[in-house]
N, C-alpha and C. Protein backbone atom coordinates (compact mmCIF):
# COMPACT_ATOMS: atom_id res chain seq x y z
N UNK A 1 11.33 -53.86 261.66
CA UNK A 1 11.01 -52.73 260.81
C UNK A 1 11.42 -51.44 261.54
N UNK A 2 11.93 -50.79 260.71
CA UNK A 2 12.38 -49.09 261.27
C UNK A 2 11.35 -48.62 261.73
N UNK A 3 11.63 -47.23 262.63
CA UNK A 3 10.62 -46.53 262.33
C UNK A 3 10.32 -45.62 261.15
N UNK A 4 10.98 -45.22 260.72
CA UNK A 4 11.33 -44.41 259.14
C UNK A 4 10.54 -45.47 258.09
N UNK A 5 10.22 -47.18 258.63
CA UNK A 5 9.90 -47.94 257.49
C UNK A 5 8.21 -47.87 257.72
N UNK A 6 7.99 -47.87 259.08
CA UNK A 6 6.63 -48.01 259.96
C UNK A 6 5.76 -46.22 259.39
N UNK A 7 6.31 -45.36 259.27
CA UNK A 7 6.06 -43.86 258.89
C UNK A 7 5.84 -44.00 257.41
N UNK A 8 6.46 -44.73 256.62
CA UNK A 8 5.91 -44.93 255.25
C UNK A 8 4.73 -45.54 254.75
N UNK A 9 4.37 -46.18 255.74
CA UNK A 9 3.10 -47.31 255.86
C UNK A 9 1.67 -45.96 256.37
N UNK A 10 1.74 -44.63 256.56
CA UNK A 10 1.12 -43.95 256.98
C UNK A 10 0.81 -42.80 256.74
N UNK A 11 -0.51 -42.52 256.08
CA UNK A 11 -1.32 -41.52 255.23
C UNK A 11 -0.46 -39.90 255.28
N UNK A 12 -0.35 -39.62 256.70
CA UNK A 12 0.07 -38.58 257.54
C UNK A 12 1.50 -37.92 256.26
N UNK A 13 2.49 -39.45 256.20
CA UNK A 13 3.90 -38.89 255.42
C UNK A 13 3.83 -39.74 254.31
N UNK A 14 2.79 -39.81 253.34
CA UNK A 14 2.64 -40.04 252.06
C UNK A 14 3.26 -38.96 251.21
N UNK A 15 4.68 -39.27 250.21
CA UNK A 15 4.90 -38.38 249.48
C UNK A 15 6.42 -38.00 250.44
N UNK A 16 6.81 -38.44 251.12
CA UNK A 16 8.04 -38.18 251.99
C UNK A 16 8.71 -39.87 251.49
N UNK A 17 10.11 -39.14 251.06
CA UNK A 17 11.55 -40.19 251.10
C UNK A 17 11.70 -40.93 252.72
N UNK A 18 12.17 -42.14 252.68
CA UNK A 18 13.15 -42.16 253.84
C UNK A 18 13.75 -41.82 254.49
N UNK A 19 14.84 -40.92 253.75
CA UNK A 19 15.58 -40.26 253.99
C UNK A 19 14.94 -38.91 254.83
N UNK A 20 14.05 -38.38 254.66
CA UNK A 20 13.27 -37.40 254.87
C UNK A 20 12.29 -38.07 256.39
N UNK A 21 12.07 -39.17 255.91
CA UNK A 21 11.13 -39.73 257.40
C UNK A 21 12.44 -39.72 258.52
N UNK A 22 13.52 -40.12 258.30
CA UNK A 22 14.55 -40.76 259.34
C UNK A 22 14.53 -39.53 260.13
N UNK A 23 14.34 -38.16 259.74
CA UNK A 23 14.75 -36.79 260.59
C UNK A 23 13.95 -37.05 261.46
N UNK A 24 12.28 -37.63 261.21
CA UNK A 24 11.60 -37.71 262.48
C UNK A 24 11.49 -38.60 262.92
N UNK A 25 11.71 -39.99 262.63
CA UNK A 25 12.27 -40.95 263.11
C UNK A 25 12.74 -40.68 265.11
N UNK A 26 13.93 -39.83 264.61
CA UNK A 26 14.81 -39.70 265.92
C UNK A 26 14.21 -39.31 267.05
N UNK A 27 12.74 -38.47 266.87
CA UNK A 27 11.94 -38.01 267.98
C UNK A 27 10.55 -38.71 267.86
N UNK A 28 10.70 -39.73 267.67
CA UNK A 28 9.16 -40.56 267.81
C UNK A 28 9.42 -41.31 269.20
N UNK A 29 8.77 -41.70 269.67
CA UNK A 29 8.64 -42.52 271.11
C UNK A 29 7.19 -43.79 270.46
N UNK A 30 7.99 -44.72 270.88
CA UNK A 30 6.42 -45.96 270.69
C UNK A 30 6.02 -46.15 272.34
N UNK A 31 4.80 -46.01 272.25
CA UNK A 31 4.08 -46.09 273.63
C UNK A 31 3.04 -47.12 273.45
N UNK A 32 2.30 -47.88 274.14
CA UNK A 32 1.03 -48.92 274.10
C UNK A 32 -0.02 -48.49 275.68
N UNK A 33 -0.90 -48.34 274.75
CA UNK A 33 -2.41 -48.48 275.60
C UNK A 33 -3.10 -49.89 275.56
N UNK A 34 -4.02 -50.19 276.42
CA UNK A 34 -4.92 -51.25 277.00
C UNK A 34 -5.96 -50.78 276.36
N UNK A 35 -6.79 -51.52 275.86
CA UNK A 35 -8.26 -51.29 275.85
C UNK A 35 -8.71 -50.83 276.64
N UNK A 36 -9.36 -49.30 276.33
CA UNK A 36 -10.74 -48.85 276.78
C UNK A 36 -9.76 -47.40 277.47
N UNK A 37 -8.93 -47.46 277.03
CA UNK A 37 -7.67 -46.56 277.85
C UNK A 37 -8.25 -45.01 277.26
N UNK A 38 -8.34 -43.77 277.79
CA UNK A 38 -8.60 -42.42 277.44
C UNK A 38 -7.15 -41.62 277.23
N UNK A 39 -6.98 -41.73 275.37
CA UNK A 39 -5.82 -41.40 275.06
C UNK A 39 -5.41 -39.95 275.37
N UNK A 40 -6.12 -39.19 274.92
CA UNK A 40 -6.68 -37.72 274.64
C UNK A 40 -7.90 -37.09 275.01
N UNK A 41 -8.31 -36.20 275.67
CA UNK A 41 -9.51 -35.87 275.81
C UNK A 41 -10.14 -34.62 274.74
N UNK A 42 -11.02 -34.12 274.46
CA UNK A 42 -11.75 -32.89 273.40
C UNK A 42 -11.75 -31.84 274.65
N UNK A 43 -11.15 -31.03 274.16
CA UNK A 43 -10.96 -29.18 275.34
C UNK A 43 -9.68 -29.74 276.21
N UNK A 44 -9.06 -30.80 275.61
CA UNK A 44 -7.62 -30.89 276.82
C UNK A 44 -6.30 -30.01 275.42
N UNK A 45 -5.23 -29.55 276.14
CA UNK A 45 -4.12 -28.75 275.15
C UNK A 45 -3.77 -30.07 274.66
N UNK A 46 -3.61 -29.62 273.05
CA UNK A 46 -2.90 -30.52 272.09
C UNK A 46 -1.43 -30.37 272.01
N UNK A 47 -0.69 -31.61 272.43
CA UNK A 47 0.74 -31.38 272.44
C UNK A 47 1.34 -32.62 271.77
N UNK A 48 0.41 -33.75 271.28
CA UNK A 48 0.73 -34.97 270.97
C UNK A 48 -0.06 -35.49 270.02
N UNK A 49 1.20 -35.85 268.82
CA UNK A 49 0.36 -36.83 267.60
C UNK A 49 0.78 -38.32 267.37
N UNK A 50 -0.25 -38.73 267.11
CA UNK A 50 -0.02 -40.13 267.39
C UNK A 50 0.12 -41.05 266.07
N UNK A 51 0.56 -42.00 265.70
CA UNK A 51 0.54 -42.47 264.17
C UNK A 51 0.43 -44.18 264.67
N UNK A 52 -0.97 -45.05 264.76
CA UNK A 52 -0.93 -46.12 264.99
C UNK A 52 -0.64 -47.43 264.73
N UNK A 53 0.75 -48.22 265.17
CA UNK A 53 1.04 -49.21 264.25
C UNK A 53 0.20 -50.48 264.37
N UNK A 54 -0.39 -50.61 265.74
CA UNK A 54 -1.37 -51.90 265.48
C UNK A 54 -2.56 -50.75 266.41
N UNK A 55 -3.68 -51.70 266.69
CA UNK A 55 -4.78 -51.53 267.33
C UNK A 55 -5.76 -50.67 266.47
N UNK A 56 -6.55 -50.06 267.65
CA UNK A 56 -7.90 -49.28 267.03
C UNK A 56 -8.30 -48.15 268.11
N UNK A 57 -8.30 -47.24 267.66
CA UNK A 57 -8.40 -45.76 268.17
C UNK A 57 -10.10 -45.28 268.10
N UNK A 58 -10.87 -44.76 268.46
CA UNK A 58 -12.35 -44.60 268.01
C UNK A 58 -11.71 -42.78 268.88
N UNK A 59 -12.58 -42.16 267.68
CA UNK A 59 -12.65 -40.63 268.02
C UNK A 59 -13.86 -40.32 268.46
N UNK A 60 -14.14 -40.03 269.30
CA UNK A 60 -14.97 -39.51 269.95
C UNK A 60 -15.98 -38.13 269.93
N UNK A 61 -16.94 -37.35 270.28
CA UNK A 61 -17.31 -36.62 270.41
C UNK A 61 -18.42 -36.46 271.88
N UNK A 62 -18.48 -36.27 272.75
CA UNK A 62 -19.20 -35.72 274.04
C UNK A 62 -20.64 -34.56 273.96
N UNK A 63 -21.42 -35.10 274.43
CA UNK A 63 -22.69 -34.11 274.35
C UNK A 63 -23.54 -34.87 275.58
N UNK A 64 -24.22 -33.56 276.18
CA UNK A 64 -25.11 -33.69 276.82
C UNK A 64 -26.52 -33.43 276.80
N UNK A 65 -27.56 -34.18 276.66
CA UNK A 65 -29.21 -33.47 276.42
C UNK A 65 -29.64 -34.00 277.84
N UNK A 66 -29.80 -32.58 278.35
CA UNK A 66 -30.74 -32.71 279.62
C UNK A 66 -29.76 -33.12 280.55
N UNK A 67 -30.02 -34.19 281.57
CA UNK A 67 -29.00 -35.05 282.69
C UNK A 67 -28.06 -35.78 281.78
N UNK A 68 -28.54 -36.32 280.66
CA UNK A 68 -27.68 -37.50 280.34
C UNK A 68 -26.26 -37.21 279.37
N UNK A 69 -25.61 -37.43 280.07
CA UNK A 69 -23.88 -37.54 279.43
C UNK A 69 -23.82 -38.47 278.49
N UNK A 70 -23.26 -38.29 277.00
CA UNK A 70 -22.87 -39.66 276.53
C UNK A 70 -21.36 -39.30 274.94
N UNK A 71 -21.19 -40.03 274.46
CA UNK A 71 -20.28 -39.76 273.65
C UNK A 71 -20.93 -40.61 272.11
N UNK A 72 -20.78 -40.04 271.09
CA UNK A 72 -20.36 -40.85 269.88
C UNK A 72 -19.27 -41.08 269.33
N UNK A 73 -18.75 -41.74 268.75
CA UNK A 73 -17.92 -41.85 267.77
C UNK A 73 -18.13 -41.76 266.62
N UNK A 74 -17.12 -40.29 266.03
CA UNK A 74 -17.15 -39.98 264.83
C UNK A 74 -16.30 -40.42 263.64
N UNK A 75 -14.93 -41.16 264.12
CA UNK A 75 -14.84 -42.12 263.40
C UNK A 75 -13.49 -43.13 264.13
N UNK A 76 -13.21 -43.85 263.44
CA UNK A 76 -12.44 -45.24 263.94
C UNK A 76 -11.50 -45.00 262.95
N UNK A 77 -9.99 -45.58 263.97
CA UNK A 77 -8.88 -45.15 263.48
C UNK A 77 -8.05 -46.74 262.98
N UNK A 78 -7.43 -47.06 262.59
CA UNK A 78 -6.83 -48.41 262.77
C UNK A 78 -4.97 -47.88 262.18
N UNK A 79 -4.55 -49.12 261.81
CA UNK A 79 -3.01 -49.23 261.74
C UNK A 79 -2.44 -48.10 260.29
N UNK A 80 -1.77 -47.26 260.51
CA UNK A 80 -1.17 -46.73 259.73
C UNK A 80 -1.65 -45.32 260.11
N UNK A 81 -2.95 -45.56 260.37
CA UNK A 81 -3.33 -44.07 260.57
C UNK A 81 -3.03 -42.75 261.56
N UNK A 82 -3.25 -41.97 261.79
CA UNK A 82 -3.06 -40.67 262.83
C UNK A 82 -3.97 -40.27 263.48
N UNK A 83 -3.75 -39.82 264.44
CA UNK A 83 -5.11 -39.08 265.01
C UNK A 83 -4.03 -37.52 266.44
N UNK A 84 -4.59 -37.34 266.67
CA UNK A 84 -3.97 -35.75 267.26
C UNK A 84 -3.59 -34.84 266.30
N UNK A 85 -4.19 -34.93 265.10
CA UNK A 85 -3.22 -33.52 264.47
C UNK A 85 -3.49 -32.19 264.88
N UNK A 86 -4.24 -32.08 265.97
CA UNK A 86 -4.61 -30.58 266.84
C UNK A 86 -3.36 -30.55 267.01
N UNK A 87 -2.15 -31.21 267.56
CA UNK A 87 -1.36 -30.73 268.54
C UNK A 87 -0.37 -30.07 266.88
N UNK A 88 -0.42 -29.79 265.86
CA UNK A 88 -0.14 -29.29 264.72
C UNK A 88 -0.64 -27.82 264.49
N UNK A 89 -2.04 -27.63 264.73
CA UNK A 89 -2.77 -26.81 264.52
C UNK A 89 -3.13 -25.62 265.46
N UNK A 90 -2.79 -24.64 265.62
CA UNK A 90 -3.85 -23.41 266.94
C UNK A 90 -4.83 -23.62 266.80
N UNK A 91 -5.64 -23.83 267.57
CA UNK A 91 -5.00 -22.94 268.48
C UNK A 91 -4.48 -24.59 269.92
N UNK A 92 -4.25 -25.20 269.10
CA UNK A 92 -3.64 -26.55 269.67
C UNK A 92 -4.63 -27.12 271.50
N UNK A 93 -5.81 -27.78 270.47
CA UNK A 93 -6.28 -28.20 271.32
C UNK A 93 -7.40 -29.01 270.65
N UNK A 94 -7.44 -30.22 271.76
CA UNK A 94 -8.16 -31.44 270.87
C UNK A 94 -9.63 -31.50 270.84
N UNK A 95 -10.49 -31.44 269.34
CA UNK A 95 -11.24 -31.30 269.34
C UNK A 95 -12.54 -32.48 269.51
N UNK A 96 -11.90 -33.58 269.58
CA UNK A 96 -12.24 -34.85 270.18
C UNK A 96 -11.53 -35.74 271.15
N UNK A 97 -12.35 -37.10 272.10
CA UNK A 97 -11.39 -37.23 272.41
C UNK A 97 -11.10 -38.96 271.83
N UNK A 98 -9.78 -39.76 271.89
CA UNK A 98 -9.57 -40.77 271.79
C UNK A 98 -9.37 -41.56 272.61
N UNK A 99 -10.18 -42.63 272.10
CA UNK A 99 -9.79 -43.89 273.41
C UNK A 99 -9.99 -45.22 272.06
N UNK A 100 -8.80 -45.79 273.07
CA UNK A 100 -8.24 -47.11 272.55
C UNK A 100 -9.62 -48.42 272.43
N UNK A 101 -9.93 -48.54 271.50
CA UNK A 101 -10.94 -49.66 271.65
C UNK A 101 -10.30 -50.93 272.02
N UNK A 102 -8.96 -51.46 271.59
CA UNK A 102 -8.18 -52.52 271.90
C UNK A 102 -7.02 -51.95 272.13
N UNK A 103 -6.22 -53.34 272.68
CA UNK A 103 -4.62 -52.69 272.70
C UNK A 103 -4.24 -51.91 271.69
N UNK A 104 -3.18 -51.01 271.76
CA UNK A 104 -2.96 -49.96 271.12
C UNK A 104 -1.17 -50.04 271.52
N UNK A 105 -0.58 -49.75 269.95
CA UNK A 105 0.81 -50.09 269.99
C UNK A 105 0.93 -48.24 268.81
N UNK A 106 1.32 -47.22 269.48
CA UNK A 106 1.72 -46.30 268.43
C UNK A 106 3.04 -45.68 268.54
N UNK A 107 3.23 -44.99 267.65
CA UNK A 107 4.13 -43.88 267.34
C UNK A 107 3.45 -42.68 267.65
N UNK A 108 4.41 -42.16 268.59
CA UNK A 108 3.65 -40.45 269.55
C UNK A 108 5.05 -39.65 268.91
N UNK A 109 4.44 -38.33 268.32
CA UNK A 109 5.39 -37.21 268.32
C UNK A 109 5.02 -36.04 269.07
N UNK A 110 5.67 -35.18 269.26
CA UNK A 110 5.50 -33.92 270.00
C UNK A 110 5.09 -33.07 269.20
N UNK A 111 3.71 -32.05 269.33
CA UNK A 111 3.59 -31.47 268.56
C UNK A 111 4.71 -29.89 267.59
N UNK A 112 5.29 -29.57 268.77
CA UNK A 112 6.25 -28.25 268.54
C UNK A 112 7.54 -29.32 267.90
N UNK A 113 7.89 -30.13 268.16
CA UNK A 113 9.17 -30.81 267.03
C UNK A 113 8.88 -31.05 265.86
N UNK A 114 7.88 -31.73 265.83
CA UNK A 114 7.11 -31.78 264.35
C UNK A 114 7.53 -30.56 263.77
N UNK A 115 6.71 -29.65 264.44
CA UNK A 115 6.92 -28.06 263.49
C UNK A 115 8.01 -27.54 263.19
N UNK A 116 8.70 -27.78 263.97
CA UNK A 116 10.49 -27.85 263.71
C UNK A 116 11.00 -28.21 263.19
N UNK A 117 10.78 -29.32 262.84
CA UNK A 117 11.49 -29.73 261.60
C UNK A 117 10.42 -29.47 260.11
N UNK A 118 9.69 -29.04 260.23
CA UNK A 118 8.70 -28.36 259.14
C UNK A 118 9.18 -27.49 259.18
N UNK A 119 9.75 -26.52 259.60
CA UNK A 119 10.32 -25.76 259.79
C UNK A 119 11.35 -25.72 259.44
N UNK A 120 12.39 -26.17 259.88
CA UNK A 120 13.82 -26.37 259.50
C UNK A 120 13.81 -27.09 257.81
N UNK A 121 12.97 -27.74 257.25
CA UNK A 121 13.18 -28.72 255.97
C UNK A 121 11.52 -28.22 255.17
N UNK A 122 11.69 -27.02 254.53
CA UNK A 122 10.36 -26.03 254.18
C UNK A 122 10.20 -27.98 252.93
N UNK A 123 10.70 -28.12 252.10
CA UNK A 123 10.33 -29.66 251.40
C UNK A 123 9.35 -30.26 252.16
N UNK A 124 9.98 -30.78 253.35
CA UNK A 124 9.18 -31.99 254.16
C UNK A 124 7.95 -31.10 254.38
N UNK A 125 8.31 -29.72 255.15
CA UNK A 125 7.19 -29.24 255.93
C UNK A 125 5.83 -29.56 254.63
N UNK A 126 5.96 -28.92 253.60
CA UNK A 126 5.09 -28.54 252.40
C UNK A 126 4.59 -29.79 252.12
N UNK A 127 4.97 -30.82 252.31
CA UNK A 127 4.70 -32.20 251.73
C UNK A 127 3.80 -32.28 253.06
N UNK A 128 4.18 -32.36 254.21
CA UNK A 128 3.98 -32.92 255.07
C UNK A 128 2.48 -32.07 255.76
N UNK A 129 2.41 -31.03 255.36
CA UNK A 129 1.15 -30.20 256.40
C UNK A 129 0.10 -30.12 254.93
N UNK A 130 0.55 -30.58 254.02
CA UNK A 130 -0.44 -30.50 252.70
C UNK A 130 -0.89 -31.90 253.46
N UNK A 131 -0.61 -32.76 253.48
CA UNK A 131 -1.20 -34.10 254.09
C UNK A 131 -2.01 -33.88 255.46
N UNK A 132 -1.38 -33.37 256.37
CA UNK A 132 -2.42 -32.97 257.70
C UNK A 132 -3.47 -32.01 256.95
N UNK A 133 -3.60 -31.06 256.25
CA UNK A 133 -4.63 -30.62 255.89
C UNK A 133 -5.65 -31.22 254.92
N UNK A 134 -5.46 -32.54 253.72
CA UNK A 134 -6.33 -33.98 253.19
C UNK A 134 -7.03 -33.98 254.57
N UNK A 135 -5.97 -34.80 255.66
CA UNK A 135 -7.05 -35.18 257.11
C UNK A 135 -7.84 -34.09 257.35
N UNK A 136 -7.48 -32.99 258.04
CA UNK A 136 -8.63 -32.01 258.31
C UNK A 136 -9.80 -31.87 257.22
N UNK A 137 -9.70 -31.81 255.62
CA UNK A 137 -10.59 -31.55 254.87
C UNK A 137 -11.46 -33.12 255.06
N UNK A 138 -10.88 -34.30 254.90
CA UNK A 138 -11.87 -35.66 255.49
C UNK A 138 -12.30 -35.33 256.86
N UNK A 139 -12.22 -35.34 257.77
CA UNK A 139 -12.75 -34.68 259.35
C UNK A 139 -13.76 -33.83 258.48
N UNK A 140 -14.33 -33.20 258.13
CA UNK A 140 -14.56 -31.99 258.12
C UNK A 140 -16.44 -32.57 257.11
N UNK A 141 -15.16 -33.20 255.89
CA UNK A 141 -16.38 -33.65 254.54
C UNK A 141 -17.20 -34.60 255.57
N UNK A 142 -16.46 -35.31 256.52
CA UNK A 142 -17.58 -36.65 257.15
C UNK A 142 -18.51 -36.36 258.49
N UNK A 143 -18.16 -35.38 258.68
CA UNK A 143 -18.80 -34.51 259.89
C UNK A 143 -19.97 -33.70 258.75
N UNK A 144 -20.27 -32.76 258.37
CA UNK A 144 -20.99 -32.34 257.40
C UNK A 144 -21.61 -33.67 256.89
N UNK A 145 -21.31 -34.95 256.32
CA UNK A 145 -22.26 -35.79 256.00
C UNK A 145 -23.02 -36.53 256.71
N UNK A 146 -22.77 -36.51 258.16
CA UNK A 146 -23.35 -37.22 259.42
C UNK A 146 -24.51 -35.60 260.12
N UNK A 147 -23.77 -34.47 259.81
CA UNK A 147 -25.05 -33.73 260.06
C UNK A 147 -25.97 -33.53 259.13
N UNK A 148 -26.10 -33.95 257.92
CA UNK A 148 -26.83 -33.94 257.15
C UNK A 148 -27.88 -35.28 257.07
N UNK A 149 -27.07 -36.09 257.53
CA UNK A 149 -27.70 -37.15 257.63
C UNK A 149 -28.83 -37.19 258.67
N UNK A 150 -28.26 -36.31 259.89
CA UNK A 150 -29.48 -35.82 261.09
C UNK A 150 -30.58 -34.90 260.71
N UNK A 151 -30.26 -34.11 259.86
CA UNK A 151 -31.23 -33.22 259.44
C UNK A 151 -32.38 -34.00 258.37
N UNK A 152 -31.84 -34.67 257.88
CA UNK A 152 -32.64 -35.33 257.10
C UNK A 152 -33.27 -36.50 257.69
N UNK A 153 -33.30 -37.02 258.81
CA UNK A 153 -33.80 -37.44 259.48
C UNK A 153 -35.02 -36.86 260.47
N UNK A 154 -34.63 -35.67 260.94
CA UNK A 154 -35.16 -34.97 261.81
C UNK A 154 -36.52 -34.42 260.51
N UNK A 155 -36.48 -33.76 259.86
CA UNK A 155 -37.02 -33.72 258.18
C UNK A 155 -38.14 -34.48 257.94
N UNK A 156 -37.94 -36.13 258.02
CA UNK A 156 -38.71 -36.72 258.08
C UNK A 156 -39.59 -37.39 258.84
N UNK A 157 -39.15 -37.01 259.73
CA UNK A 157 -40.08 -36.84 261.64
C UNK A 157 -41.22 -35.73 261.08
N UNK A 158 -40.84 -34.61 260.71
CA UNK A 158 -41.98 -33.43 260.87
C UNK A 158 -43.06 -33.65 259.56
């Protein structure tokens, strides 16, 4: 399978031709992580998006109460999907971090080429950052329903 065929299989360039995937095609790199591997960290510069053809990605979030360090996961990524679209966004920096729950086989782009050719092809770009912004508005709706879900918890404590 291409990569232009592997990019069609993925939320990110829903609504993009072939012809239109092949431009980024040429600057994708496939890389693989190990389980348990720290893809990305939350407060590290965003320069890299990732589009996963096998494995499982878990996004993360970091907090501390009191001594104790710990992380949740805010949500789980699997095959087709994306995760880095900070390195898209200013002020380009990741607001969670990712780690590979299992092996991990993806497609990595650079964030400033991306934009470049969004840039250079205003079509793709428009197609293409209307889709990174669906993801940000899901990020956003499921975060708001998990703090609501705390409050209403906390609610029924008092």
């Amino acid at each position: 399978m291409t990569i232009a065929e592997e990019l069609i299989r993925s939320n990110l360039f829903r609504g993009l031709s072939t012809s239109e995937l092949e431009k980024v095609a040429v600057i994708a790199k496939e890389v693989t992580f190990p389980a348990g591997f720290r893809i990305f960290s939350e407060g590290e510069r965003a320069e890299t998006l990732y589009v996963i053809k096998e494995g499982i990605i878990d996004l993360t979030f970091g907090f501390k109460l009191g001594k104790v360090k710990s992380e949740i996961t805010i949500e789980t990524k699997g095959q087709g999907d994306s995760v880095g679209w900070s390195a898209l966004i200013p002020p380009h920096i990741y607001t969670l971090s990712g780690v590979s729950r299992n092996f991990v086989q993806a497609l990595v782009f650079d964030g400033k080429s991306m934009l470049q050719v969004c840039k250079e092809d205003s079509k793709f770009g428009a197609v293409f950052m209307q889709n990174v912004a669906e993801l940000v508005g899901n990020r956003l709706t499921r975060l708001q329903s998990m703090f609501i879900q705390e409050v209403q918890r906390g609610v029924s404590v008092i």
